[in-house]
Protein backbone atom coordinates (compact mmCIF):
# COMPACT_ATOMS: atom_id res chain seq x y z
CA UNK A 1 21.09 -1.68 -148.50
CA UNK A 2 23.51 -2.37 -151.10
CA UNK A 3 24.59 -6.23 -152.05
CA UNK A 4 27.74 -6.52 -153.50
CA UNK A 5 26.93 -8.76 -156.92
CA UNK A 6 29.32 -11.89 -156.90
CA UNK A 7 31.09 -12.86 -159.99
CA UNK A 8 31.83 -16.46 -161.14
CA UNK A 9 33.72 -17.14 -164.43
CA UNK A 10 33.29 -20.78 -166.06
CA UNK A 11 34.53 -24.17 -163.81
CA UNK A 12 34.01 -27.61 -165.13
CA UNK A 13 33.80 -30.86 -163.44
CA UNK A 14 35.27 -34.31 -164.99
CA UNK A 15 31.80 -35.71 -165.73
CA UNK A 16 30.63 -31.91 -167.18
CA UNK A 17 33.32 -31.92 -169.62
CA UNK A 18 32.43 -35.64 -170.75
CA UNK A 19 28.70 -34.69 -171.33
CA UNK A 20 29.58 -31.66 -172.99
CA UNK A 21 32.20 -32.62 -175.38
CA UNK A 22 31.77 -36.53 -175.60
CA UNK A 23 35.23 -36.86 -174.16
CA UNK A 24 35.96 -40.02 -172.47
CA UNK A 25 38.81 -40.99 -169.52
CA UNK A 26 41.60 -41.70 -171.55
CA UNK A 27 44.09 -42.19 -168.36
CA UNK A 28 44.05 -41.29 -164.91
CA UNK A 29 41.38 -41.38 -162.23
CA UNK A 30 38.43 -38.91 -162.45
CA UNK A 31 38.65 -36.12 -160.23
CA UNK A 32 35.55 -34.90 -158.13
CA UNK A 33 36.06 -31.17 -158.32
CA UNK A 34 35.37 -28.01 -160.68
CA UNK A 35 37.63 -26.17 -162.24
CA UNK A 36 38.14 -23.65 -164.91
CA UNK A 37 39.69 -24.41 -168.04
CA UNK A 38 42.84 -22.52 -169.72
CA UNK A 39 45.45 -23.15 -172.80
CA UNK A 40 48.39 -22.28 -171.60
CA UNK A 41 50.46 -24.07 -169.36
CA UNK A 42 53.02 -20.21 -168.50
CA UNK A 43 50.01 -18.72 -167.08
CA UNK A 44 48.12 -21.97 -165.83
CA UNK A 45 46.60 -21.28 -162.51
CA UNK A 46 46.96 -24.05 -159.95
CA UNK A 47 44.01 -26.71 -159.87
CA UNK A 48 42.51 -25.84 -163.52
CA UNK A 49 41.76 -28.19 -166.18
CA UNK A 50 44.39 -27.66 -169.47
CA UNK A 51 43.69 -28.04 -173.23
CA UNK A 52 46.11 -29.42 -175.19
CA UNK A 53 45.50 -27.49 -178.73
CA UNK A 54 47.97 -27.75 -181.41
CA UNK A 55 49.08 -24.58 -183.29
CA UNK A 56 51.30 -23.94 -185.79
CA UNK A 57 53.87 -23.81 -183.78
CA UNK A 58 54.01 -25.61 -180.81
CA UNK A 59 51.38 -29.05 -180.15
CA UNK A 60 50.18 -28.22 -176.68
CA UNK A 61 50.55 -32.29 -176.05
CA UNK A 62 54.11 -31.58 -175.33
CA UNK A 63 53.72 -29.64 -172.31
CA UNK A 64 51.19 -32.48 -170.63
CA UNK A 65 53.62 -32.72 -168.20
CA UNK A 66 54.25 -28.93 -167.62
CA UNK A 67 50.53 -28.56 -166.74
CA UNK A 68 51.16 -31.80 -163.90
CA UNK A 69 53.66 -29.88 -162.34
CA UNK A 70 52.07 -26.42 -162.58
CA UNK A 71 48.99 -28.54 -160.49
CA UNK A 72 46.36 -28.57 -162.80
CA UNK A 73 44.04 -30.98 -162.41
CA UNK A 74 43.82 -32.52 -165.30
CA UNK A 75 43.88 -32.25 -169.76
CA UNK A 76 41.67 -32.20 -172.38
CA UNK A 77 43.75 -34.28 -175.09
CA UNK A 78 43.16 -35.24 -178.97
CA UNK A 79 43.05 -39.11 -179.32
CA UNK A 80 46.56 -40.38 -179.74
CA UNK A 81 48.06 -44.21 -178.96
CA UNK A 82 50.64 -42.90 -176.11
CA UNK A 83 51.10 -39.30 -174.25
CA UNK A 84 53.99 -38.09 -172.68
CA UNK A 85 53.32 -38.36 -169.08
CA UNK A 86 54.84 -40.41 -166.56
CA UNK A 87 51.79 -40.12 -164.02
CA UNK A 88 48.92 -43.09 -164.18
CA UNK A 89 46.94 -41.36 -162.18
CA UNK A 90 46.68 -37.91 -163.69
CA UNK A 91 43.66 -37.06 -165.38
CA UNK A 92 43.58 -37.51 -169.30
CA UNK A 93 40.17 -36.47 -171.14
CA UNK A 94 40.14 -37.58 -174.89
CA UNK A 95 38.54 -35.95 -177.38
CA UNK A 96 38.17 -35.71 -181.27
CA UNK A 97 39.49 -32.24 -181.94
CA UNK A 98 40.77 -30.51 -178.64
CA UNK A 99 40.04 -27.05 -180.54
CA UNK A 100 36.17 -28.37 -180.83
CA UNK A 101 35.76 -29.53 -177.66
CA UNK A 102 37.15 -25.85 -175.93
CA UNK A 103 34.23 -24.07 -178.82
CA UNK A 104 31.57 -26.55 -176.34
CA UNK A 105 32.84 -25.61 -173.47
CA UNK A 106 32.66 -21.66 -174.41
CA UNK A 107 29.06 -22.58 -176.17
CA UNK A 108 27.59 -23.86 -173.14
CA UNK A 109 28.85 -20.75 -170.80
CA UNK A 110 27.99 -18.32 -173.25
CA UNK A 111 24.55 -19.91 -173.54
CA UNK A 112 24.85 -20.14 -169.49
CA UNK A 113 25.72 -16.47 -168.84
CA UNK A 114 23.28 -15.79 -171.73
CA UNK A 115 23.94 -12.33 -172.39
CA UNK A 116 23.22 -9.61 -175.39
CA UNK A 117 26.24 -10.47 -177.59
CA UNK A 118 28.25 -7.65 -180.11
CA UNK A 119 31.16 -8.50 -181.82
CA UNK A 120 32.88 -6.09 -183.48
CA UNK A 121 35.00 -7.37 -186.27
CA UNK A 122 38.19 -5.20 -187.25
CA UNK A 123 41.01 -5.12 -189.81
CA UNK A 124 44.06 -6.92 -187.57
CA UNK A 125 46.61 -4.01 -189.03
CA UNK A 126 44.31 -1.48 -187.16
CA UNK A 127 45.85 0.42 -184.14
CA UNK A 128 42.49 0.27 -182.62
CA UNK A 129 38.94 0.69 -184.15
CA UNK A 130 36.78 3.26 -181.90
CA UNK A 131 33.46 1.21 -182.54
CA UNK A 132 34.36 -1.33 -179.68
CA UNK A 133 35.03 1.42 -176.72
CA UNK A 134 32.24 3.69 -178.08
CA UNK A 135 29.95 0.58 -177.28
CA UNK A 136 31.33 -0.23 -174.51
CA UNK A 137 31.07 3.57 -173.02
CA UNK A 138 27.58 3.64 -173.94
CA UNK A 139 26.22 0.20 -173.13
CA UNK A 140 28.19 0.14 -169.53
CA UNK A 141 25.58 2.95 -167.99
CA UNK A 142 22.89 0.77 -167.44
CA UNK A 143 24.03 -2.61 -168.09
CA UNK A 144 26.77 -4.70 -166.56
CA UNK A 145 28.87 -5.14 -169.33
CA UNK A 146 32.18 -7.08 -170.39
CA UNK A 147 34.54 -5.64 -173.36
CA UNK A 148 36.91 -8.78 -174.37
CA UNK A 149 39.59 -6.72 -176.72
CA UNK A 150 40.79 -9.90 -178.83
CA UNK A 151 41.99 -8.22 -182.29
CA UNK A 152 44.86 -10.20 -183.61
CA UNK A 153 44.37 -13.37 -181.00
CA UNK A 154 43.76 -16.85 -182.67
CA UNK A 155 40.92 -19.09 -182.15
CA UNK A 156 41.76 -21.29 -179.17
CA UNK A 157 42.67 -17.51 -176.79
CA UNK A 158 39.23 -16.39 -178.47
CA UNK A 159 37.22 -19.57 -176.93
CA UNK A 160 39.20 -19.47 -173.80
CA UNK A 161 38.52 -15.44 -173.11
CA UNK A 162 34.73 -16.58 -173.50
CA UNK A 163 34.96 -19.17 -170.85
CA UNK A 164 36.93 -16.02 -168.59
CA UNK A 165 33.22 -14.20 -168.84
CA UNK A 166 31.77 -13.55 -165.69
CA UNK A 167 28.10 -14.62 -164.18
CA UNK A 168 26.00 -12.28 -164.40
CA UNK A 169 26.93 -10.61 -167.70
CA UNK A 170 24.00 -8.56 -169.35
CA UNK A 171 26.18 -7.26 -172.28
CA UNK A 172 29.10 -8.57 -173.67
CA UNK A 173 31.23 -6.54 -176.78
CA UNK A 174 33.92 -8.99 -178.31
CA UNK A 175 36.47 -7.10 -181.00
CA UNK A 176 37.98 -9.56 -183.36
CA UNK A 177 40.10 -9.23 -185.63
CA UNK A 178 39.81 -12.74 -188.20
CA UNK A 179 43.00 -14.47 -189.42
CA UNK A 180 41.37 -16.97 -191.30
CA UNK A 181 37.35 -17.76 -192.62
CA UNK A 182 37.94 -20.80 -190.27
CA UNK A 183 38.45 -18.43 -187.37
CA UNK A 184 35.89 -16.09 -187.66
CA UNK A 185 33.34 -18.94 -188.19
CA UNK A 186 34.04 -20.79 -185.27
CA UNK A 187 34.17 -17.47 -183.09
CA UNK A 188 30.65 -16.65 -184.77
CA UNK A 189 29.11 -19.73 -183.97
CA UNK A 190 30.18 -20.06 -180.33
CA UNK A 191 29.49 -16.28 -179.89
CA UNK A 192 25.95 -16.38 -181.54
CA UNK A 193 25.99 -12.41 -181.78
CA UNK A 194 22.96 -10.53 -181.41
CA UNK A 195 24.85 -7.60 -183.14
CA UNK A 196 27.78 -7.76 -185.43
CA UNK A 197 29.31 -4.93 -186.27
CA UNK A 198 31.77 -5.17 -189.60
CA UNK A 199 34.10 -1.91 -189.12
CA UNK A 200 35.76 0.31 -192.26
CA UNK A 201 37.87 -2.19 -193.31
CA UNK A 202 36.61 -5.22 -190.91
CA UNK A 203 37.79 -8.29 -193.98
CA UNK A 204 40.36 -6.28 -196.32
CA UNK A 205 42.66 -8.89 -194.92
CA UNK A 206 40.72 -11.45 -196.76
CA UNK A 207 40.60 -9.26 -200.58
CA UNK A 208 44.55 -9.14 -200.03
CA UNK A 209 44.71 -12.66 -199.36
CA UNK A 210 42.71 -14.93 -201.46
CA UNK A 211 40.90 -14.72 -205.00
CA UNK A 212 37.33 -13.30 -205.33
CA UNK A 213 36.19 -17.06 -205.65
CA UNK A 214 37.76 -17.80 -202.41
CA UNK A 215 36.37 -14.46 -200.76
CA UNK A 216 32.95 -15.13 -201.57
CA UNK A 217 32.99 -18.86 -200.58
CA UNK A 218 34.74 -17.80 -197.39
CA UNK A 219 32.10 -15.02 -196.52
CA UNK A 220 28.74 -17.39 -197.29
CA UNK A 221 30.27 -19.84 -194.93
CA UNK A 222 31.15 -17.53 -192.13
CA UNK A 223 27.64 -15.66 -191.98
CA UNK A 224 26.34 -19.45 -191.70
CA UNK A 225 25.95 -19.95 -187.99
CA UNK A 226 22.99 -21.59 -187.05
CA UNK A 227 21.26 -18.40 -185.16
CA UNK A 228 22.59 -15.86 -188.03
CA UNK A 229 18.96 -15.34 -188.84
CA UNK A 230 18.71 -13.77 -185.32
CA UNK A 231 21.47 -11.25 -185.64
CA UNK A 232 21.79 -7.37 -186.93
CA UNK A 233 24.47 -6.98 -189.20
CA UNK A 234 25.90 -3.61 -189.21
CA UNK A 235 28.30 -2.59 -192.13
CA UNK A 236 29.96 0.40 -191.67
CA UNK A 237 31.02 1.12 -195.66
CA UNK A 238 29.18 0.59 -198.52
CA UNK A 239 32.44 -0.82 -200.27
CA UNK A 240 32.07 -4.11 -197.87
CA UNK A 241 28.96 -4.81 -199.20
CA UNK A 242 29.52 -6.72 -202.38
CA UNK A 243 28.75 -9.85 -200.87
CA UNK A 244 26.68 -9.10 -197.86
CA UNK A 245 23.68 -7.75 -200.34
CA UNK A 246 23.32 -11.00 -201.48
CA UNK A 247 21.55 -14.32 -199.52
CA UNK A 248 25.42 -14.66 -197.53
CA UNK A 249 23.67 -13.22 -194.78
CA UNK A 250 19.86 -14.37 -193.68
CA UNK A 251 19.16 -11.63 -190.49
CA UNK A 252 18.47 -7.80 -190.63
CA UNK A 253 21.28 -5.53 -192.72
CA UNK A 254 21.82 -2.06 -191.75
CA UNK A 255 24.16 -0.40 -194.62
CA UNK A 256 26.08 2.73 -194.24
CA UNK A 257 25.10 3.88 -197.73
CA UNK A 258 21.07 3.55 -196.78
CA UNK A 259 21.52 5.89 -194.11
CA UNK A 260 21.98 9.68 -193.74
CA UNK A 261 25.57 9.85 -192.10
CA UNK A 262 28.12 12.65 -191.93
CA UNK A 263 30.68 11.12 -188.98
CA UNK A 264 32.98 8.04 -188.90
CA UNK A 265 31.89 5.21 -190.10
CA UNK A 266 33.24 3.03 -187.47
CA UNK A 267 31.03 5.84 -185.05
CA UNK A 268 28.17 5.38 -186.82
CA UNK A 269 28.27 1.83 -186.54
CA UNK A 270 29.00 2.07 -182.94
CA UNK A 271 25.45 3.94 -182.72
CA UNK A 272 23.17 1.90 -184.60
CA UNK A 273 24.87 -1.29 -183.00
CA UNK A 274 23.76 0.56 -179.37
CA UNK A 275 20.23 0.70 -180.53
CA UNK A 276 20.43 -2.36 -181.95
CA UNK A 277 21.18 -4.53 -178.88
């Protein structure tokens, strides 16, 4: 007889969050329920917890009292003198760095759901880099598997798509496409890949933005997370390599240029990356 497999995506209660992040009860009375935990207050769903993270644009402490009316039980707020929220009794957790304390949160679950990790990292001017899907098409026969298509999204949609992953997850493929060093760090370290897959032109972004200096300080610290050692990189050109051959990068290296190959790149990374996890 057939069971159908139930699915449960990340929920948080007050006191979770606190031991988690450090965050303490800034205002408000501390609520007794679970609930998941989102960034923006236009798609908000009734009852979750809201994370006040402050972009370039727009400081998500402005809309504290959008996510009160939307129903959400409560934020997770950077430590400021006053917010601007009439309610006493709403929920206010305080925290450091808002953007820090979502990476715990997505830490935790990812080390909860504690599945094989791939992240394929793309150029964010690519239409759409075939590595990801190939993966996905392959891994999907025998495991139950989760493709999270986050090319050109920032950090904080990154973390929060992480927290969206469901229990049980045996593989999960994660396409990113890195705006900044800053970005792709943080999404490395709370991702802990098992696999990363660098595609064709996976960091021209950064040789177009920033000096050679900058590009190899960038790189070292990106390829620093503490598990790196753990990981297969897989670079799918030998012209991404100049940094990569060096000590940037402590795990196993699979190079496109050590191996026989006569298809796409991007293809051929999808392959090994398959074996690989």
């Amino acid at each position: 007889m057939m069971h159908e497999v139930v699915t449960v995506a990340a929920v948080f209660s007050a006191e979770e969050i606190m031991d988690i992040t450090g965050a303490r009860l800034a205002l408000g009375l501390m609520p007794d329920e679970s609930a998941e935990v989102h960034t923006d207050t236009r798609t908000l769903p009734e009852g979750a917890w809201y994370v006040a993270l402050s972009g370039k644009k727009y400081d998500g402490h402005d809309f504290l009292g959008d996510a009160f009316s939307e129903g959400a039980i409560g934020c997770i707020v950077g430590e400021r003198p006053a917010y601007a929220i009439a309610s006493t009794s709403f929920p206010l957790l305080a925290v450091i760095d808002p953007l820090d304390a979502l990476a715990k949160l997505a830490k935790h679950w990812r080390e909860h759901v504690s599945p094989k990790v791939l992240v394929v990292m793309v150029n964010r001017s690519e239409e759409r880099c075939p590595a990801g899907k190939f993966c996905y098409d392959d891994l999907q026969v025998k495991h139950r598997t989760e493709y999270l298509r986050l090319a050109n999204e920032d950090t904080g949609a990154v973390l929060n798509a992480v927290l969206d992953v469901n229990e049980p997850t045996e593989r999960l493929i994660v396409e990113i496409s890195p705006t900044s060093f800053d970005h792709i760090s943080k999404a490395l370290s709370v991702l802990d890949p098992d696999v990363l897959v660098i595609s064709k032109d996976g960091y021209d972004h950064f040789r177009m933005s920033c000096t050679q200096q900058e590009f190899n300080e960038g790189l070292n610290a990106t390829f620093a997370w503490p598990d790196a050692s753990k990981c297969t990189l897989i670079i799918a050109t030998s012209a991404q390599d100049v940094v990569i051959r060096s000590d940037a990068f402590s795990g196993k290296k699979i190079i496109h240029e050590d191996d026989d190959h006569s298809e796409d790149p991007d293809i051929w990374a999808a392959r090994k990356a398959c074996a690989a996890i």
